[in-house]
PDB file of N, CA and C in Angstrom:
ATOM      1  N   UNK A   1     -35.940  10.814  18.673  1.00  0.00           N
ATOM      2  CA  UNK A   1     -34.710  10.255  19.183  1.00  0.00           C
ATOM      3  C   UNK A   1     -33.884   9.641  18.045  1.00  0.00           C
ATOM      4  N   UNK A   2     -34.598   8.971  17.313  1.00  0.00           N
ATOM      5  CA  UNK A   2     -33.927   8.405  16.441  1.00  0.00           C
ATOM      6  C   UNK A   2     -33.043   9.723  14.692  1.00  0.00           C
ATOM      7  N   UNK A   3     -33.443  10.872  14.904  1.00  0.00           N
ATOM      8  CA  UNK A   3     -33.102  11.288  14.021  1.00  0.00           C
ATOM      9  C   UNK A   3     -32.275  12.151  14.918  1.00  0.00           C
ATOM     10  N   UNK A   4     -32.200  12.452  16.150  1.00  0.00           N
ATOM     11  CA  UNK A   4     -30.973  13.163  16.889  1.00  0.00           C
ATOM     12  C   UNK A   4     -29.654  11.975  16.734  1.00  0.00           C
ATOM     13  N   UNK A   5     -29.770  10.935  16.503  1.00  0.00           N
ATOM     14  CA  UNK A   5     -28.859   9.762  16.889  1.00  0.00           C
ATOM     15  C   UNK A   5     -28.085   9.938  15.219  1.00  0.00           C
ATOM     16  N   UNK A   6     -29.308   9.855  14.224  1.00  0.00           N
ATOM     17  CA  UNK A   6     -28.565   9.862  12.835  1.00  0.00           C
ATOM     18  C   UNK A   6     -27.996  11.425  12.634  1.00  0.00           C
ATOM     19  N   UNK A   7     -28.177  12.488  13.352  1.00  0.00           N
ATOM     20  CA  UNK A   7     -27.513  13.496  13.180  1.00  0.00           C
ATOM     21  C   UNK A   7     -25.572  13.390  13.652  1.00  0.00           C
ATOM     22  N   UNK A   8     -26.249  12.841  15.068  1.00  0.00           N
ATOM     23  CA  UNK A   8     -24.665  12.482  15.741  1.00  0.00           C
ATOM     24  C   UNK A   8     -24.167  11.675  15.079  1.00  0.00           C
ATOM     25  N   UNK A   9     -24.460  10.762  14.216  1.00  0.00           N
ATOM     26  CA  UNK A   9     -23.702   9.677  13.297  1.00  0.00           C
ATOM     27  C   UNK A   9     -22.844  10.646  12.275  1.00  0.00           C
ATOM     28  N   UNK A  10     -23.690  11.571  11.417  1.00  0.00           N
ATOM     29  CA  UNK A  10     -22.893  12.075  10.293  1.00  0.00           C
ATOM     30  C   UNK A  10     -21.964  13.211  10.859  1.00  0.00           C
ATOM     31  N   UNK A  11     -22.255  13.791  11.993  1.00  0.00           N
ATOM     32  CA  UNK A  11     -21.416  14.559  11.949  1.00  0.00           C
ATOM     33  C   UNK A  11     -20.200  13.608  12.480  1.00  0.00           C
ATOM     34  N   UNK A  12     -20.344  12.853  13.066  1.00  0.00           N
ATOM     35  CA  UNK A  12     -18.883  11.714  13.447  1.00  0.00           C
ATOM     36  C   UNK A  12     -18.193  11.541  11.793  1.00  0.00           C
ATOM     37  N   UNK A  13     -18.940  11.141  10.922  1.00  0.00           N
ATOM     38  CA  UNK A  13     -18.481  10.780   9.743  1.00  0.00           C
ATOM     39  C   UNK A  13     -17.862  11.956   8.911  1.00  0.00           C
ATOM     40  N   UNK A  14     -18.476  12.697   9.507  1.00  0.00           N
ATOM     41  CA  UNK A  14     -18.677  14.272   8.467  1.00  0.00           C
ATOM     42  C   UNK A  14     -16.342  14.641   9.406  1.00  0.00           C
ATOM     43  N   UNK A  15     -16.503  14.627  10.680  1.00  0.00           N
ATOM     44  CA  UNK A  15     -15.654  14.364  11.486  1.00  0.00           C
ATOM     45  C   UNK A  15     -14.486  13.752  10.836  1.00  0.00           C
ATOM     46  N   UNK A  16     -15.116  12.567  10.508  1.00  0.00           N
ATOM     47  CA  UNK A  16     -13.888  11.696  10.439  1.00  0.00           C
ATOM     48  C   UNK A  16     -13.763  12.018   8.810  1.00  0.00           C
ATOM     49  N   UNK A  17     -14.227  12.323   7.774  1.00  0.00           N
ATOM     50  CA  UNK A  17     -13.742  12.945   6.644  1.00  0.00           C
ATOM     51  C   UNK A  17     -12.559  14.043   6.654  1.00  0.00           C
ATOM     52  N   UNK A  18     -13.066  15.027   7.428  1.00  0.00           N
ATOM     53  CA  UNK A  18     -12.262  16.088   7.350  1.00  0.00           C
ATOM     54  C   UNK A  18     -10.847  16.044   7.911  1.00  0.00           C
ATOM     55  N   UNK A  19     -10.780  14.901   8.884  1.00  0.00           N
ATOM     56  CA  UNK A  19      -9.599  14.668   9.431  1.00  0.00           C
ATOM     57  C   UNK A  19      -8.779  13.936   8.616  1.00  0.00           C
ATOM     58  N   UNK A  20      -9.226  12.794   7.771  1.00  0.00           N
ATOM     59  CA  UNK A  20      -8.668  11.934   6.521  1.00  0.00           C
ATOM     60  C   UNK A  20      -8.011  13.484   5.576  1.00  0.00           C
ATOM     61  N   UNK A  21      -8.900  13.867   4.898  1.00  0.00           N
ATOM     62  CA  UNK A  21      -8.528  15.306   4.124  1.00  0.00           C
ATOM     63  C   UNK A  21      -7.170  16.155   4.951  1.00  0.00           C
ATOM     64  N   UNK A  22      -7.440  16.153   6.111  1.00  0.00           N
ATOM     65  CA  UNK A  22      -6.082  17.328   6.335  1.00  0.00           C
ATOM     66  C   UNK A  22      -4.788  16.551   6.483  1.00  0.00           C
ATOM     67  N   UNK A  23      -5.253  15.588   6.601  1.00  0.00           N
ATOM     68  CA  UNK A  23      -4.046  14.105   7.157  1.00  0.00           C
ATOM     69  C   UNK A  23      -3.712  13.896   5.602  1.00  0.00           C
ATOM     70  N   UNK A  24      -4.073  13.852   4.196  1.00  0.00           N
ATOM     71  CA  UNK A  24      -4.027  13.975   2.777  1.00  0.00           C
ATOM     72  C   UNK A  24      -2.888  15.346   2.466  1.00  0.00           C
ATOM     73  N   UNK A  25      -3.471  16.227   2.952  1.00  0.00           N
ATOM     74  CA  UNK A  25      -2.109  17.341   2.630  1.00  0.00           C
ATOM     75  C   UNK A  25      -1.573  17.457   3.305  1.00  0.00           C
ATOM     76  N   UNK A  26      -1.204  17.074   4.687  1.00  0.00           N
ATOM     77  CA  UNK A  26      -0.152  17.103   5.434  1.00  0.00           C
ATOM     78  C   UNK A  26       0.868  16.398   4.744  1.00  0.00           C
ATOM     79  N   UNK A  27       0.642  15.144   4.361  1.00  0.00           N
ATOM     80  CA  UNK A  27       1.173  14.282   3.459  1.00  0.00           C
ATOM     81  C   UNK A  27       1.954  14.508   2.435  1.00  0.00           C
ATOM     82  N   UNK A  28       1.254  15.362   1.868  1.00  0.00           N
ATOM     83  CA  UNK A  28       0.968  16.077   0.330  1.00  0.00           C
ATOM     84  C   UNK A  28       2.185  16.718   0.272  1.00  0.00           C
ATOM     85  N   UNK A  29       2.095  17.703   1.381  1.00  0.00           N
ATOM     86  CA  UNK A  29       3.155  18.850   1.960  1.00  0.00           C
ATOM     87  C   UNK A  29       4.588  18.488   2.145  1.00  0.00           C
ATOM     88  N   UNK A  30       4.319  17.103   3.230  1.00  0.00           N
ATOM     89  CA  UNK A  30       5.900  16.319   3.356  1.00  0.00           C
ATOM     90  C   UNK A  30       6.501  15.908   2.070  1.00  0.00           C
ATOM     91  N   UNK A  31       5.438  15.250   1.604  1.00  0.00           N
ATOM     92  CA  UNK A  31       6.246  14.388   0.090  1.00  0.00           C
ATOM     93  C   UNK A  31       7.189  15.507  -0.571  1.00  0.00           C
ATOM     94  N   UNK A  32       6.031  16.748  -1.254  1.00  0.00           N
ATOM     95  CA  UNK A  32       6.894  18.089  -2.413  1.00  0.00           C
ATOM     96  C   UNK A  32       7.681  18.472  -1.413  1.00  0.00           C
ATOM     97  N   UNK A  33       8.221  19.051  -0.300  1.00  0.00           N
ATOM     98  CA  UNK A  33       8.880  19.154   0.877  1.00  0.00           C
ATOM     99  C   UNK A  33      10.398  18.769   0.741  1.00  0.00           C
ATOM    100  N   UNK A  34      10.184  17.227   0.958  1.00  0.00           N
ATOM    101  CA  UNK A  34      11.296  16.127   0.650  1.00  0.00           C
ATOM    102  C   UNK A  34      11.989  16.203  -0.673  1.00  0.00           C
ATOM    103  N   UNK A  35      10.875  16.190  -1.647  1.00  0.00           N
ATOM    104  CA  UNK A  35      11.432  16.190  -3.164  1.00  0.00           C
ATOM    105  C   UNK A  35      12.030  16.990  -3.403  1.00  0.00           C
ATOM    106  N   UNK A  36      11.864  18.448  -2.963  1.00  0.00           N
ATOM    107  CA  UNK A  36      12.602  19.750  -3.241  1.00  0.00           C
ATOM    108  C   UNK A  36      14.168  19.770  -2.549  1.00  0.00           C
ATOM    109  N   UNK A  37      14.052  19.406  -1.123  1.00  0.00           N
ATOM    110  CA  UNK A  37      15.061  19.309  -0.782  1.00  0.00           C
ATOM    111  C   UNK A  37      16.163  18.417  -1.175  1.00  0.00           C
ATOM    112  N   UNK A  38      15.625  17.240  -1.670  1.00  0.00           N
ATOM    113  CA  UNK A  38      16.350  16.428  -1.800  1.00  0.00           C
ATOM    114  C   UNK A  38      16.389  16.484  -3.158  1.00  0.00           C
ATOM    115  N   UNK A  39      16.503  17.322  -4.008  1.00  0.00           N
ATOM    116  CA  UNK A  39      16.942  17.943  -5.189  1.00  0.00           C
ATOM    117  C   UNK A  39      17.762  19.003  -5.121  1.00  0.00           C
ATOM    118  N   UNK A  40      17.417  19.559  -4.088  1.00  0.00           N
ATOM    119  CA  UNK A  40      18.862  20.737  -3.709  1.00  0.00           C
ATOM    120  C   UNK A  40      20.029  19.892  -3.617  1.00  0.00           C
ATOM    121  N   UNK A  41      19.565  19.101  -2.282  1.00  0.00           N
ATOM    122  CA  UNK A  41      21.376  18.357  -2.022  1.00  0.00           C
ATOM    123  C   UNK A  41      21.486  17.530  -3.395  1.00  0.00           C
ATOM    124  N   UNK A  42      20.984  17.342  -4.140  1.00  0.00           N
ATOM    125  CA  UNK A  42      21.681  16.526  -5.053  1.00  0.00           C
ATOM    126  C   UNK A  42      22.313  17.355  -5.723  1.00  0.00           C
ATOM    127  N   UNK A  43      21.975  18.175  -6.336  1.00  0.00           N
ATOM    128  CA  UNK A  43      22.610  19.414  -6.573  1.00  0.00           C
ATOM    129  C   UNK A  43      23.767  19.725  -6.129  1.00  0.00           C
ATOM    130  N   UNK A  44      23.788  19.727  -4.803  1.00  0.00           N
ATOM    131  CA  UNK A  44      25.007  20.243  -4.635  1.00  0.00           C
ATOM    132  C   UNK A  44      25.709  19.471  -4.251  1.00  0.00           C
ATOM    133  N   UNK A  45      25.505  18.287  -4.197  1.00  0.00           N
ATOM    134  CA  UNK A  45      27.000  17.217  -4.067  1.00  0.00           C
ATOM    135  C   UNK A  45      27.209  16.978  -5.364  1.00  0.00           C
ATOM    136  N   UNK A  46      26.433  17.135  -6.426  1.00  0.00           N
ATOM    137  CA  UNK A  46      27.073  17.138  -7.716  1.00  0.00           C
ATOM    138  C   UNK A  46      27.555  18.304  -8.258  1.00  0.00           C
ATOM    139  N   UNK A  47      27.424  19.697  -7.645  1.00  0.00           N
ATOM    140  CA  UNK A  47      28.400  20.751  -7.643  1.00  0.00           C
ATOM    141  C   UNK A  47      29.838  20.477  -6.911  1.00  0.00           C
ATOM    142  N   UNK A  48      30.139  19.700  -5.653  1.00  0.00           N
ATOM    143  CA  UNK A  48      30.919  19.651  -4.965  1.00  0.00           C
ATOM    144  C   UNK A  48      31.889  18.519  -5.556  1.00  0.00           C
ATOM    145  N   UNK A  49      31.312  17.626  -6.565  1.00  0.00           N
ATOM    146  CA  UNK A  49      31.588  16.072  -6.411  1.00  0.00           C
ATOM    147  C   UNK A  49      32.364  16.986  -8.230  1.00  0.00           C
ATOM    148  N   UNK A  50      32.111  17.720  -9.015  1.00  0.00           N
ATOM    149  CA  UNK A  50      32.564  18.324 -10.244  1.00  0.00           C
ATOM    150  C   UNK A  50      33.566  19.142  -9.709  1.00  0.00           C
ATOM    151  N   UNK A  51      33.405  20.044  -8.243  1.00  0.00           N
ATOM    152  CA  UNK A  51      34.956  20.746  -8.616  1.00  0.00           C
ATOM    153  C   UNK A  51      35.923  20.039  -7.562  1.00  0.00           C
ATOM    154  N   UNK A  52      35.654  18.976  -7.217  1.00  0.00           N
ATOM    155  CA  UNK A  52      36.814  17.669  -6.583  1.00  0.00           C
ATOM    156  C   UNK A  52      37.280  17.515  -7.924  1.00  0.00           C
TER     157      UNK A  52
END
C-alpha cells in the first residue's frame, strides 16, 4: 500500500512538472511573439512618421 501511494505521489509531481514546462513556453512563445510584432509597428510608424 504504501509504495502504490508513493507511486501516485510522483506521478502528481511528475504531473505537475510537465504542466510548469508547457506553461514556460507558452510564455516563451507570447514574449518573442510580442517582441516581433512590436518591432514591426515600430517600424512602421517610423516609416510613416519619415514620409510626414
Amino acid at each position: 500500500m504504501k509504495t502504490l501511494r508513493a507511486v501516485i505521489k510522483d506521478r502528481k509531481a511528475i504531473t505537475a512538472l510537465e504542466y510548469g514546462l508547457l506553461a514556460s513556453l507558452i510564455v516563451v512563445g507570447i514574449i518573442t511573439g510580442i517582441s516581433l510584432i512590436g518591432n514591426k509597428l515600430k517600424n512602421t510608424f517610423n516609416t510613416i512618421a519619415s514620409s510626414l
